[in-house]
N, C-alpha and C. Protein backbone atom coordinates (compact mmCIF):
# COMPACT_ATOMS: atom_id res chain seq x y z
N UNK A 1 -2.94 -33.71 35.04
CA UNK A 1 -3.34 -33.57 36.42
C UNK A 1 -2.07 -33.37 37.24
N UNK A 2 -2.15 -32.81 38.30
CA UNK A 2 -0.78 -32.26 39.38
C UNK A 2 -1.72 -31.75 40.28
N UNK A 3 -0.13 -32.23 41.33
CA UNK A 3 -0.78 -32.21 42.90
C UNK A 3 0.70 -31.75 43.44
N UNK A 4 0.09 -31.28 44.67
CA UNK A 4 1.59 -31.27 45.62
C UNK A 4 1.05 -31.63 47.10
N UNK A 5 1.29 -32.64 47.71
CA UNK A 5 1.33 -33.18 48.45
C UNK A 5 2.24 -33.27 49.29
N UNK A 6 2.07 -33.04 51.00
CA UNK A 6 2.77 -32.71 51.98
C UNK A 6 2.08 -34.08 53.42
N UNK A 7 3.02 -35.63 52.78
CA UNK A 7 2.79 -36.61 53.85
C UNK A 7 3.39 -35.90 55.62
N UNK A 8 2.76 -35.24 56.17
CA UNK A 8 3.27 -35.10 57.03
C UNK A 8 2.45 -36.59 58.27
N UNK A 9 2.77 -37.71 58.06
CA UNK A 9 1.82 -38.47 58.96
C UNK A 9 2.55 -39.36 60.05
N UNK A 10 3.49 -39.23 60.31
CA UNK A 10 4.37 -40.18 61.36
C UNK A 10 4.58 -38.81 62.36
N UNK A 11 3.93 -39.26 63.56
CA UNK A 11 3.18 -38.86 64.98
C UNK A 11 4.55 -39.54 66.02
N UNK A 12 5.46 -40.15 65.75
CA UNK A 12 5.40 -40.89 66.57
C UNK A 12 6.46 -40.09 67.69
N UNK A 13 7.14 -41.41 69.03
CA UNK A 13 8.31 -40.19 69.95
C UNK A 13 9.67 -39.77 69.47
N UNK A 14 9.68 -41.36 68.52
CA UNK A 14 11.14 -40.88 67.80
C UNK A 14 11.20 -39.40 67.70
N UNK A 15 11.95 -38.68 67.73
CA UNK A 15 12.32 -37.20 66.93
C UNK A 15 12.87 -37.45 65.72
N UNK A 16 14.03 -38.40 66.02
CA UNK A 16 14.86 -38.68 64.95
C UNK A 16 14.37 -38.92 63.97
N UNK A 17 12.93 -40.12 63.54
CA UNK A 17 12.31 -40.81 62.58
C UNK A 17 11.18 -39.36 62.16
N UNK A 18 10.62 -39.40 63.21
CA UNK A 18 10.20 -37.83 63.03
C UNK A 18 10.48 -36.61 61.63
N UNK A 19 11.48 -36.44 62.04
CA UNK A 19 12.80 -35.49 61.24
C UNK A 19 12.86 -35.88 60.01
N UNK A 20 13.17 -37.30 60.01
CA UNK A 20 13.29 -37.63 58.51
C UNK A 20 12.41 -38.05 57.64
N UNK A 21 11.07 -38.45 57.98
CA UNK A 21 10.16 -39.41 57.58
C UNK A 21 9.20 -37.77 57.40
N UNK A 22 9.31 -37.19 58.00
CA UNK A 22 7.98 -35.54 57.74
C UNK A 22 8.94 -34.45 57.20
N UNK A 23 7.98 -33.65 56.50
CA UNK A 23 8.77 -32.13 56.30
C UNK A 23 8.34 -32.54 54.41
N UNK A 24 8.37 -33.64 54.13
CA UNK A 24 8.96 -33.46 51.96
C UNK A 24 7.92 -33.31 51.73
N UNK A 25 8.07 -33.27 50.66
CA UNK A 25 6.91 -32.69 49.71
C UNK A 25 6.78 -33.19 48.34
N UNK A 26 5.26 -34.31 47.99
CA UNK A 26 5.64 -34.74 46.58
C UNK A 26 4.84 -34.02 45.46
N UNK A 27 5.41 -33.73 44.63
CA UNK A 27 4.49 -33.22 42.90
C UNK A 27 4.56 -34.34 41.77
N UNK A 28 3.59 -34.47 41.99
CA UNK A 28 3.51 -35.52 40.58
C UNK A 28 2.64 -34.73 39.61
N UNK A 29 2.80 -35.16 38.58
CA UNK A 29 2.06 -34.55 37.16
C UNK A 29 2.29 -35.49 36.12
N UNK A 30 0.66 -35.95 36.10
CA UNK A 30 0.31 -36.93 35.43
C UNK A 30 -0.27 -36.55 34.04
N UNK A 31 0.07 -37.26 32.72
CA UNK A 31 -0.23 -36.58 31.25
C UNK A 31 -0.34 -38.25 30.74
N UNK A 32 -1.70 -37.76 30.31
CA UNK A 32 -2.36 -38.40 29.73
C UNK A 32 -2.97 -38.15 28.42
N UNK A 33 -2.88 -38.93 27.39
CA UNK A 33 -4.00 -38.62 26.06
C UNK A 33 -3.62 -39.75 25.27
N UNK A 34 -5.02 -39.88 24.29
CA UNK A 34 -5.30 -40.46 23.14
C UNK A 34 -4.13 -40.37 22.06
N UNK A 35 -4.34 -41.28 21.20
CA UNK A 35 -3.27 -41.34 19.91
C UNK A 35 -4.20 -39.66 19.14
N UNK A 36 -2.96 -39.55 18.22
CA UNK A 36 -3.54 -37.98 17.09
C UNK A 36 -3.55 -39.36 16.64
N UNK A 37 -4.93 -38.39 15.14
CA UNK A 37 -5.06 -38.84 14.00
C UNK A 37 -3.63 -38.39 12.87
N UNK A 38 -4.02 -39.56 12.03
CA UNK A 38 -2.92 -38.97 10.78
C UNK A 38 -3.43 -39.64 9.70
N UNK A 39 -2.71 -39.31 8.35
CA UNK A 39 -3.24 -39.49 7.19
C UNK A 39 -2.13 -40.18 6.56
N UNK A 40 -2.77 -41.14 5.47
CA UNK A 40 -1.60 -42.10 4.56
C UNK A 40 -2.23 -41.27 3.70
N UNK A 41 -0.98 -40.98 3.01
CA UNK A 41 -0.92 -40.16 1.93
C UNK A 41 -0.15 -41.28 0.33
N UNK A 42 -0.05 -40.21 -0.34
CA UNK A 42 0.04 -41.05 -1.83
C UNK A 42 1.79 -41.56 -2.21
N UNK A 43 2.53 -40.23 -1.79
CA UNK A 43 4.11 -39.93 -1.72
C UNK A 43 4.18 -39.65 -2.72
N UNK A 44 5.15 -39.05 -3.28
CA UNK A 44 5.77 -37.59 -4.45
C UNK A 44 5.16 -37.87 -5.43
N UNK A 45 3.83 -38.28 -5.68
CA UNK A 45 3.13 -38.69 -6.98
C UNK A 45 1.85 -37.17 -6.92
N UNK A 46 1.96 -36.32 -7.47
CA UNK A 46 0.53 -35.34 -8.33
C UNK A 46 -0.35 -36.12 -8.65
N UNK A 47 -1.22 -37.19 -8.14
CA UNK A 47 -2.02 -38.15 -9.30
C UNK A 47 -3.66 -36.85 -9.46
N UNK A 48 -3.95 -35.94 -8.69
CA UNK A 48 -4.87 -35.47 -8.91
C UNK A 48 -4.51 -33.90 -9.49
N UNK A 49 -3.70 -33.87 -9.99
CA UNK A 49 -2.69 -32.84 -10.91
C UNK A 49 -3.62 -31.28 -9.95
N UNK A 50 -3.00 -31.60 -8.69
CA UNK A 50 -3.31 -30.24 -8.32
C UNK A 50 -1.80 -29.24 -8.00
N UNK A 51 -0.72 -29.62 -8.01
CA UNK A 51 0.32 -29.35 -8.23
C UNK A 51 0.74 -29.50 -6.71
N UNK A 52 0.71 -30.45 -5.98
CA UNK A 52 0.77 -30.83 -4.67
C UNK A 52 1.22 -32.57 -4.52
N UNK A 53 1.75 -33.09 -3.74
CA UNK A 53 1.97 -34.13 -3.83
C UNK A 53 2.18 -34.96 -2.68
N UNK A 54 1.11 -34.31 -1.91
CA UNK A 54 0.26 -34.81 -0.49
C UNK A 54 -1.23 -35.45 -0.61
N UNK A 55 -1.45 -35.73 -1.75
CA UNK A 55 -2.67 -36.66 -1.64
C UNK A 55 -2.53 -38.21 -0.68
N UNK A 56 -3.94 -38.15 -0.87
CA UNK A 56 -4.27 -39.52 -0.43
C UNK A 56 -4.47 -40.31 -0.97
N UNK A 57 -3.91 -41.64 -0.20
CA UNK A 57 -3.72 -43.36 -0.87
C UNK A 57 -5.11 -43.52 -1.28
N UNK A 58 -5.32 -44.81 -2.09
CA UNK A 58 -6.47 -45.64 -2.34
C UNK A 58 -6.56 -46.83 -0.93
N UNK A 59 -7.50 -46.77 -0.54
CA UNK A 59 -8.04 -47.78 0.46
C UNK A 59 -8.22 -48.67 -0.61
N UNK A 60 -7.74 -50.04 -0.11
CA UNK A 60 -8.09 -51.10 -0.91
C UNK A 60 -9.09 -52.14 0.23
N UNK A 61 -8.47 -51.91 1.34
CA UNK A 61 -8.95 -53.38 2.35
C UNK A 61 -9.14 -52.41 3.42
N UNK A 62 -8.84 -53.46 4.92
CA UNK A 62 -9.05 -52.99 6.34
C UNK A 62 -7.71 -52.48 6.87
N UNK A 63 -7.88 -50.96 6.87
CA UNK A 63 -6.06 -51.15 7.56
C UNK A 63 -6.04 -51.16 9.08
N UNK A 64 -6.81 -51.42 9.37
CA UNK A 64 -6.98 -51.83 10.90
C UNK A 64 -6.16 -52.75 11.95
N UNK A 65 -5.62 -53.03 12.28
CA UNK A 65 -4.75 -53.74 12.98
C UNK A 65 -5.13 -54.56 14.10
N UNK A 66 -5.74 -55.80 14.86
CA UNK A 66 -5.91 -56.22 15.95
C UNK A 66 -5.16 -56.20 17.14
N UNK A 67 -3.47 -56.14 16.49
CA UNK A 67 -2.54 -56.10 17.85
C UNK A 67 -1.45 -54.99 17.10
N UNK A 68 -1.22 -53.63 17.05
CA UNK A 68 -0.39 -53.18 16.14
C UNK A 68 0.58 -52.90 17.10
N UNK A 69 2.11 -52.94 16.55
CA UNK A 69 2.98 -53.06 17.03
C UNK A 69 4.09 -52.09 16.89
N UNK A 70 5.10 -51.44 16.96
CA UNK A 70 5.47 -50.42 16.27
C UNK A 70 6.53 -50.90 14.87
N UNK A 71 6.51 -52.24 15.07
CA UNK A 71 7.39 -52.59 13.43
C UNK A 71 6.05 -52.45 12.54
N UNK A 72 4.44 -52.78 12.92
CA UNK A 72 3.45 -52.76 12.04
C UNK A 72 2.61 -51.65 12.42
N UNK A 73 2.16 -50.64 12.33
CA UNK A 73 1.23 -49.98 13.30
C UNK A 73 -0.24 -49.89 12.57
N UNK A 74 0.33 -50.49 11.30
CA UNK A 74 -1.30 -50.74 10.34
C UNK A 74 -1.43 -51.62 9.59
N UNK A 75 -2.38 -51.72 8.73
CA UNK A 75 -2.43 -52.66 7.24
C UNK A 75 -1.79 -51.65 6.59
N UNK A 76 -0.80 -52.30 6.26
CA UNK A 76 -0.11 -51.50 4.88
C UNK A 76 -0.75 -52.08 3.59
N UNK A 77 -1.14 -53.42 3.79
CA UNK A 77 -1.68 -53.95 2.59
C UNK A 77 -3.21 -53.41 2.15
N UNK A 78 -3.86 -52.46 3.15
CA UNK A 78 -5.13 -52.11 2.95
C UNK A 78 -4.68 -50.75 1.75
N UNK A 79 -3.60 -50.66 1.87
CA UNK A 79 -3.51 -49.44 0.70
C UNK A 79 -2.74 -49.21 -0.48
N UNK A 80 -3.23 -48.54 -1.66
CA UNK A 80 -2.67 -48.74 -2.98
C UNK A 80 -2.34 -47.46 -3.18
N UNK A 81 -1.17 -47.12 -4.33
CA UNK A 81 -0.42 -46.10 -4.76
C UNK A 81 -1.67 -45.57 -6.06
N UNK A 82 -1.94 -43.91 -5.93
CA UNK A 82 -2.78 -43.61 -7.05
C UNK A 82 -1.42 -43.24 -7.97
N UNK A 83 -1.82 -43.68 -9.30
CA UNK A 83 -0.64 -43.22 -10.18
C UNK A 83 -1.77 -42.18 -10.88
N UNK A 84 -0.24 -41.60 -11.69
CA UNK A 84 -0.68 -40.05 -12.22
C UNK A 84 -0.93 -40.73 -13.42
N UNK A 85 -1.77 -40.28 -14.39
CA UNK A 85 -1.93 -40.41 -15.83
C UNK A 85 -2.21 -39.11 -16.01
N UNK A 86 -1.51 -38.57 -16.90
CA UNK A 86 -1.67 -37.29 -18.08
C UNK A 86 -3.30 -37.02 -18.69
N UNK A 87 -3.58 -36.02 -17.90
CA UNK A 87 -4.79 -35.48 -18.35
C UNK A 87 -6.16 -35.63 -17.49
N UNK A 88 -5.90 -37.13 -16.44
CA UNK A 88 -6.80 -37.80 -15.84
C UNK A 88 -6.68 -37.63 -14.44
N UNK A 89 -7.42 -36.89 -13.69
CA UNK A 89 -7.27 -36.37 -12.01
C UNK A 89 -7.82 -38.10 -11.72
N UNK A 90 -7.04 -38.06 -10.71
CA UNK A 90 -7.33 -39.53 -9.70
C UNK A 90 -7.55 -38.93 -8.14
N UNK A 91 -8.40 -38.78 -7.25
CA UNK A 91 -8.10 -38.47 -5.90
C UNK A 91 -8.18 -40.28 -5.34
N UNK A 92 -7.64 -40.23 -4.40
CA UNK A 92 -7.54 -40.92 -3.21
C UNK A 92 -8.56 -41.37 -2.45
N UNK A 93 -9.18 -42.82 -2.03
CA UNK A 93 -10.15 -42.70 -1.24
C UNK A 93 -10.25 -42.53 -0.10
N UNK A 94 -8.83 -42.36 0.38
CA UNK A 94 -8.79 -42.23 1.84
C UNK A 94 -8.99 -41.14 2.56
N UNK A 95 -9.56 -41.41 3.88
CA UNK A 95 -10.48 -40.23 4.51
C UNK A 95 -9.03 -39.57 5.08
N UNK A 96 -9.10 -38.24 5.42
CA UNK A 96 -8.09 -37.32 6.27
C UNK A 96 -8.08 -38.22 7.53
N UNK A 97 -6.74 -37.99 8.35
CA UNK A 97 -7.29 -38.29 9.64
C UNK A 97 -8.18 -39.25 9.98
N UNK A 98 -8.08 -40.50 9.16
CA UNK A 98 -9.04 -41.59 9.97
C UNK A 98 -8.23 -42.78 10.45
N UNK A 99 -6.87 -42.74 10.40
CA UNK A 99 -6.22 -43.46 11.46
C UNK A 99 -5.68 -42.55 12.69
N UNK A 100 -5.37 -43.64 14.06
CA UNK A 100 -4.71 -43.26 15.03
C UNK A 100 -3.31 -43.62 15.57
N UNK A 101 -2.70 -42.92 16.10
CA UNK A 101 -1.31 -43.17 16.37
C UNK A 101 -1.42 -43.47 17.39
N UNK A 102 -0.32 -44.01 18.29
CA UNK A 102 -0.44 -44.40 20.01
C UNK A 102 -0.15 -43.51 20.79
N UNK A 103 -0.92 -43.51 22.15
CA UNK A 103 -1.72 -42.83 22.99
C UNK A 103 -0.06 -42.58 23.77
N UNK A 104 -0.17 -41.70 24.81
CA UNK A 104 0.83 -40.64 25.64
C UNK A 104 0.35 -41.28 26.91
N UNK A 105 1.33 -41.21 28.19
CA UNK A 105 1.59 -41.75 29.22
C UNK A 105 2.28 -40.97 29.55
N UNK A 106 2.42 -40.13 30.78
CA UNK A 106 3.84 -39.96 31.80
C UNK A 106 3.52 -39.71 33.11
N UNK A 107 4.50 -39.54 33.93
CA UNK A 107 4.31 -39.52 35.29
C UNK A 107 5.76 -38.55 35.52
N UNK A 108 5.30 -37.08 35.52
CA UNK A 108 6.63 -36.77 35.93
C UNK A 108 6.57 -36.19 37.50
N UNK A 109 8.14 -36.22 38.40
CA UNK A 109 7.33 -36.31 39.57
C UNK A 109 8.85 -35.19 40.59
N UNK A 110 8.51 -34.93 41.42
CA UNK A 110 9.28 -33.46 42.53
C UNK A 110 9.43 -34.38 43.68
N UNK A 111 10.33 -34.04 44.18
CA UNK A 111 10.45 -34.71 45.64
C UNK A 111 11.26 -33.59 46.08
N UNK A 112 10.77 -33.08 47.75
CA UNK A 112 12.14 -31.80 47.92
C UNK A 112 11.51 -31.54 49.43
N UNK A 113 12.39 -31.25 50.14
CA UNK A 113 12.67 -31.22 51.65
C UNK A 113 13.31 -29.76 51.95
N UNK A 114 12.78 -29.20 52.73
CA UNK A 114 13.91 -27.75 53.15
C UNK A 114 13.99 -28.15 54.22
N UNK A 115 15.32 -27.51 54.77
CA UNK A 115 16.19 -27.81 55.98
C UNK A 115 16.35 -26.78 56.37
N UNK A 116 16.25 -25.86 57.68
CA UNK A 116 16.50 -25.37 58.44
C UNK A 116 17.47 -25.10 59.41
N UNK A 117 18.69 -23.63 59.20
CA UNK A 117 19.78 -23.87 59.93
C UNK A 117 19.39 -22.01 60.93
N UNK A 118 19.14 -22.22 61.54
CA UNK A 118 19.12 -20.80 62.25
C UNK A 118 17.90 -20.28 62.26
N UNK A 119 17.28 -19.42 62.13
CA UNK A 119 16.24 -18.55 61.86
C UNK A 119 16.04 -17.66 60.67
N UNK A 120 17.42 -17.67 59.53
CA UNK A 120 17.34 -17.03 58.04
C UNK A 120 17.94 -17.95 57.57
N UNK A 121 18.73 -18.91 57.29
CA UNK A 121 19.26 -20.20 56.63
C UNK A 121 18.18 -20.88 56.51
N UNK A 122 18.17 -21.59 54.88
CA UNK A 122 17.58 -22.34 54.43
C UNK A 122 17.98 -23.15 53.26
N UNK A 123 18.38 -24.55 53.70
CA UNK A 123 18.91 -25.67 52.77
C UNK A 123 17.53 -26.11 51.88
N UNK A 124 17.25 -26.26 50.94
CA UNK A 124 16.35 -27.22 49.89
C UNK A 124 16.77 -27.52 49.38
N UNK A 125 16.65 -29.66 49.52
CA UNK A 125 16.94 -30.78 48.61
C UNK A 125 15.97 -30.53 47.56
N UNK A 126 16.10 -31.50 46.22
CA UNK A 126 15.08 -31.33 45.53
C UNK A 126 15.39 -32.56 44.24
N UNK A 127 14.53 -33.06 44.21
CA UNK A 127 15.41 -33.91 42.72
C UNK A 127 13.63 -34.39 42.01
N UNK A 128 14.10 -34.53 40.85
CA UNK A 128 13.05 -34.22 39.88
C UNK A 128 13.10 -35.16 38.81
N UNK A 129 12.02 -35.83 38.41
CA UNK A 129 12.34 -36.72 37.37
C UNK A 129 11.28 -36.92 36.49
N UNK A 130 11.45 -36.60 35.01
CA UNK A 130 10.65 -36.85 34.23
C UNK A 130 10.40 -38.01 33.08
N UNK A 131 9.10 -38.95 33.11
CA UNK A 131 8.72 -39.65 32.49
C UNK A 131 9.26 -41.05 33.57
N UNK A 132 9.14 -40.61 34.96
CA UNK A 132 9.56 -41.48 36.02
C UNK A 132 9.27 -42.92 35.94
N UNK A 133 8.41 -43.38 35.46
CA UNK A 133 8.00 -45.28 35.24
C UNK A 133 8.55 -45.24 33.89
N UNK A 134 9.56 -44.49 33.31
CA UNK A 134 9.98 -44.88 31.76
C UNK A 134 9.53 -45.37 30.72
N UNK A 135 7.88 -45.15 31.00
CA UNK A 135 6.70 -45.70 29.85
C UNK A 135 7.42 -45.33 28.33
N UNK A 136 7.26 -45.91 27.68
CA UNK A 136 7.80 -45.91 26.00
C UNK A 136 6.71 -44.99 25.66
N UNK A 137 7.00 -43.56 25.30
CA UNK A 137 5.81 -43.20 24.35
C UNK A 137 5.86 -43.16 22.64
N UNK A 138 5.42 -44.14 22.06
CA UNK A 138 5.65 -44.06 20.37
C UNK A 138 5.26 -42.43 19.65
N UNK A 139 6.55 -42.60 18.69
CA UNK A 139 5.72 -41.24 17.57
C UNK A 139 4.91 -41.52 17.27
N UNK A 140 4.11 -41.07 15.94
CA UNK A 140 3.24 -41.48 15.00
C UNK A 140 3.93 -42.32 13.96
N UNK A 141 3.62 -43.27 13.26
CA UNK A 141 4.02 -44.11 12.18
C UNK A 141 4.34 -43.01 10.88
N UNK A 142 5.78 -42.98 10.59
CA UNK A 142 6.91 -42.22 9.78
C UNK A 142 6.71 -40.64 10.34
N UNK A 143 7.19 -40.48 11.53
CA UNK A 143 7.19 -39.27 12.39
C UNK A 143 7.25 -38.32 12.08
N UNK A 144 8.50 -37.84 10.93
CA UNK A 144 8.32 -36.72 10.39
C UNK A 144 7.30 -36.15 8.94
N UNK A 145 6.31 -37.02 8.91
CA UNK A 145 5.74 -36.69 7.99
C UNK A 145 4.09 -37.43 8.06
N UNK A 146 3.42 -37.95 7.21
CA UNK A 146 2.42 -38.33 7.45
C UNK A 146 2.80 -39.95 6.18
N UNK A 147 2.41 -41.31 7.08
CA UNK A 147 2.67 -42.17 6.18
C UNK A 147 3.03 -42.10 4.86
N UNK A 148 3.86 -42.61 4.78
CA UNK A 148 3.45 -42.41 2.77
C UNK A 148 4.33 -44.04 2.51
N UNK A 149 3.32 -43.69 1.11
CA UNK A 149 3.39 -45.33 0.40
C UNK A 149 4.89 -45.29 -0.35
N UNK A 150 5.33 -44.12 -0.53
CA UNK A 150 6.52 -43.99 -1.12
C UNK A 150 7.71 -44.55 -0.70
N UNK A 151 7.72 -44.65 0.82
CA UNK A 151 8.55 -45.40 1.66
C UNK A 151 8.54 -46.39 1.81
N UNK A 152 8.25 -47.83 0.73
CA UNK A 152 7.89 -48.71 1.81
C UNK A 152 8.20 -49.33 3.11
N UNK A 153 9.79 -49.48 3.29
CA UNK A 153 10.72 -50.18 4.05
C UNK A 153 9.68 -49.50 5.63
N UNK A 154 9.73 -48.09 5.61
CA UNK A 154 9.37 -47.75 6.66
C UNK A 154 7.68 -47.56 6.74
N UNK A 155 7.12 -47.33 5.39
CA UNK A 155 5.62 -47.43 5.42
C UNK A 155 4.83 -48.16 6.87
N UNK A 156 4.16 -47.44 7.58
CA UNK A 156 3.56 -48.43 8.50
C UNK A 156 4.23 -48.66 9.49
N UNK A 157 5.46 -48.04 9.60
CA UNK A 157 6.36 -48.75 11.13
C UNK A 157 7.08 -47.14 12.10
N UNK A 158 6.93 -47.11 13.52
CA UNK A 158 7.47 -46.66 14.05
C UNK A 158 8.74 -45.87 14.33
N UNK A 159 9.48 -45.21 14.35
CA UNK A 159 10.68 -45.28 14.01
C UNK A 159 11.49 -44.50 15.56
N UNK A 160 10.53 -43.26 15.81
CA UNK A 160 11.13 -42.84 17.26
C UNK A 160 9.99 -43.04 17.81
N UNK A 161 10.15 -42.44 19.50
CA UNK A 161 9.90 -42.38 20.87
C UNK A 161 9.87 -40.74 21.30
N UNK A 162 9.28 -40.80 22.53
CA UNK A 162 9.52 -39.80 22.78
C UNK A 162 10.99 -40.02 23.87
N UNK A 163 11.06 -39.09 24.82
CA UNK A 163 12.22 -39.05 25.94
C UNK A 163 12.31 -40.13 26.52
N UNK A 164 13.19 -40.48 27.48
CA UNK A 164 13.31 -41.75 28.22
C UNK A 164 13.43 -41.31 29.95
N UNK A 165 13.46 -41.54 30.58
CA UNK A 165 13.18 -41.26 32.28
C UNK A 165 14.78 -40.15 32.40
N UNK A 166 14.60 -39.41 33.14
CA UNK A 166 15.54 -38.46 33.38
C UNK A 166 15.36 -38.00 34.87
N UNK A 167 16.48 -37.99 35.44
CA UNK A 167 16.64 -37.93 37.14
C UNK A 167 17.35 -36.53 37.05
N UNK A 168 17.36 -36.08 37.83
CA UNK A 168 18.08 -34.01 38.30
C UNK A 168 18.26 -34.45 39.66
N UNK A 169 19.17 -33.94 40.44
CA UNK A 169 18.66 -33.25 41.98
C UNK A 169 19.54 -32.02 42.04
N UNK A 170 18.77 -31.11 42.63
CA UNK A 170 19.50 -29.61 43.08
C UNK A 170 19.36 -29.56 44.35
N UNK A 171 20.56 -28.67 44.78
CA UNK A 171 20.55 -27.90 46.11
C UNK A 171 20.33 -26.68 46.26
N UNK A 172 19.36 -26.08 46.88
CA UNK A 172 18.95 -24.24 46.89
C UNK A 172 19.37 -23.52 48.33
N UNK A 173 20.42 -22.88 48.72
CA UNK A 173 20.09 -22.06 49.54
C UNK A 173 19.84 -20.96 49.66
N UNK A 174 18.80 -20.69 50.43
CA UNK A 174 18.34 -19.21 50.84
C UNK A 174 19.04 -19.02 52.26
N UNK A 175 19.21 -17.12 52.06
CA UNK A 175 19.94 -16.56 53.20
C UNK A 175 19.47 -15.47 53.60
């Protein structure tokens, strides 16, 4: 969602307060969404000898989490390694895509004033900042890839973020 908004609301005799308090202009752009799905997979094991080694784990339990955290973001213990045996396809019981990762937040936002010197001069302030309340947005649990049991140390845990709050201001003149 985005807006641009022009408070022009202080009426009053000041000129001075006037001057400074009217004229800016705010843009905010608000982003919002749900966690993606992702998949625990098996890690560098073929157990269903399709010559691929992106299968899926065995569900053993609930990998559900009541408070997940980004050192835990699941039951790791809800899942088991399929091993390969020679001759014997094993698939995975785990569904594609039936966990979620954590959900997206930002607030990025414009602030900018033009100033007026003559009748063709034109000063514009402007400063700009994105992910402005510095909300933490988590990756998905083992970011560059899709869980795997192969990892344990990191199995199940967080590792990046997205960006962190970032401030700009520019000066524009037109002539």
């Amino acid at each position: 969602m985005s807006m641009n908004f022009q408070p022009d609301y202080y009426h009053g005799d000041n000129r001075v307060v006037r001057a400074i308090l009217n004229g800016w202009s705010i843009s905010p752009i608000i982003k919002a969404r749900s966690g993606r799905p992702f998949t625990v997979t098996n890690g560098n094991v073929d157990a269903n000898l399709d010559g691929n080694t992106n299968d899926r784990a065995q569900v053993i339990g609930d990998p559900h989490l009541d408070d997940p955290t980004a050192d835990r973001w699941f039951n790791i213990f809800a899942f088991q390694r399929n091993v390969a045996v020679p001759g014997v396809i094993t698939n995975g019981n785990s569904p594609r895509n039936f966990l979620t990762g954590p959900g997206y937040q930002s607030v990025d936002l414009g602030l900018s004033r033009d100033f007026r010197f003559g009748e063709t001069w034109k000063l514009r302030f402007r400063v700009e900042g994105t992910n402005i309340f510095n909300h933490p947005n988590l990756d998905q649990p083992n970011a560059s890839a899709p869980a795997n049991i192969a990892s344990p140390g990191d199995f199940g845990r967080i590792r990046t973020a997205g960006p962190m709050r970032k401030i700009q201001f520019g000066l524009r003149l037109t002539f």
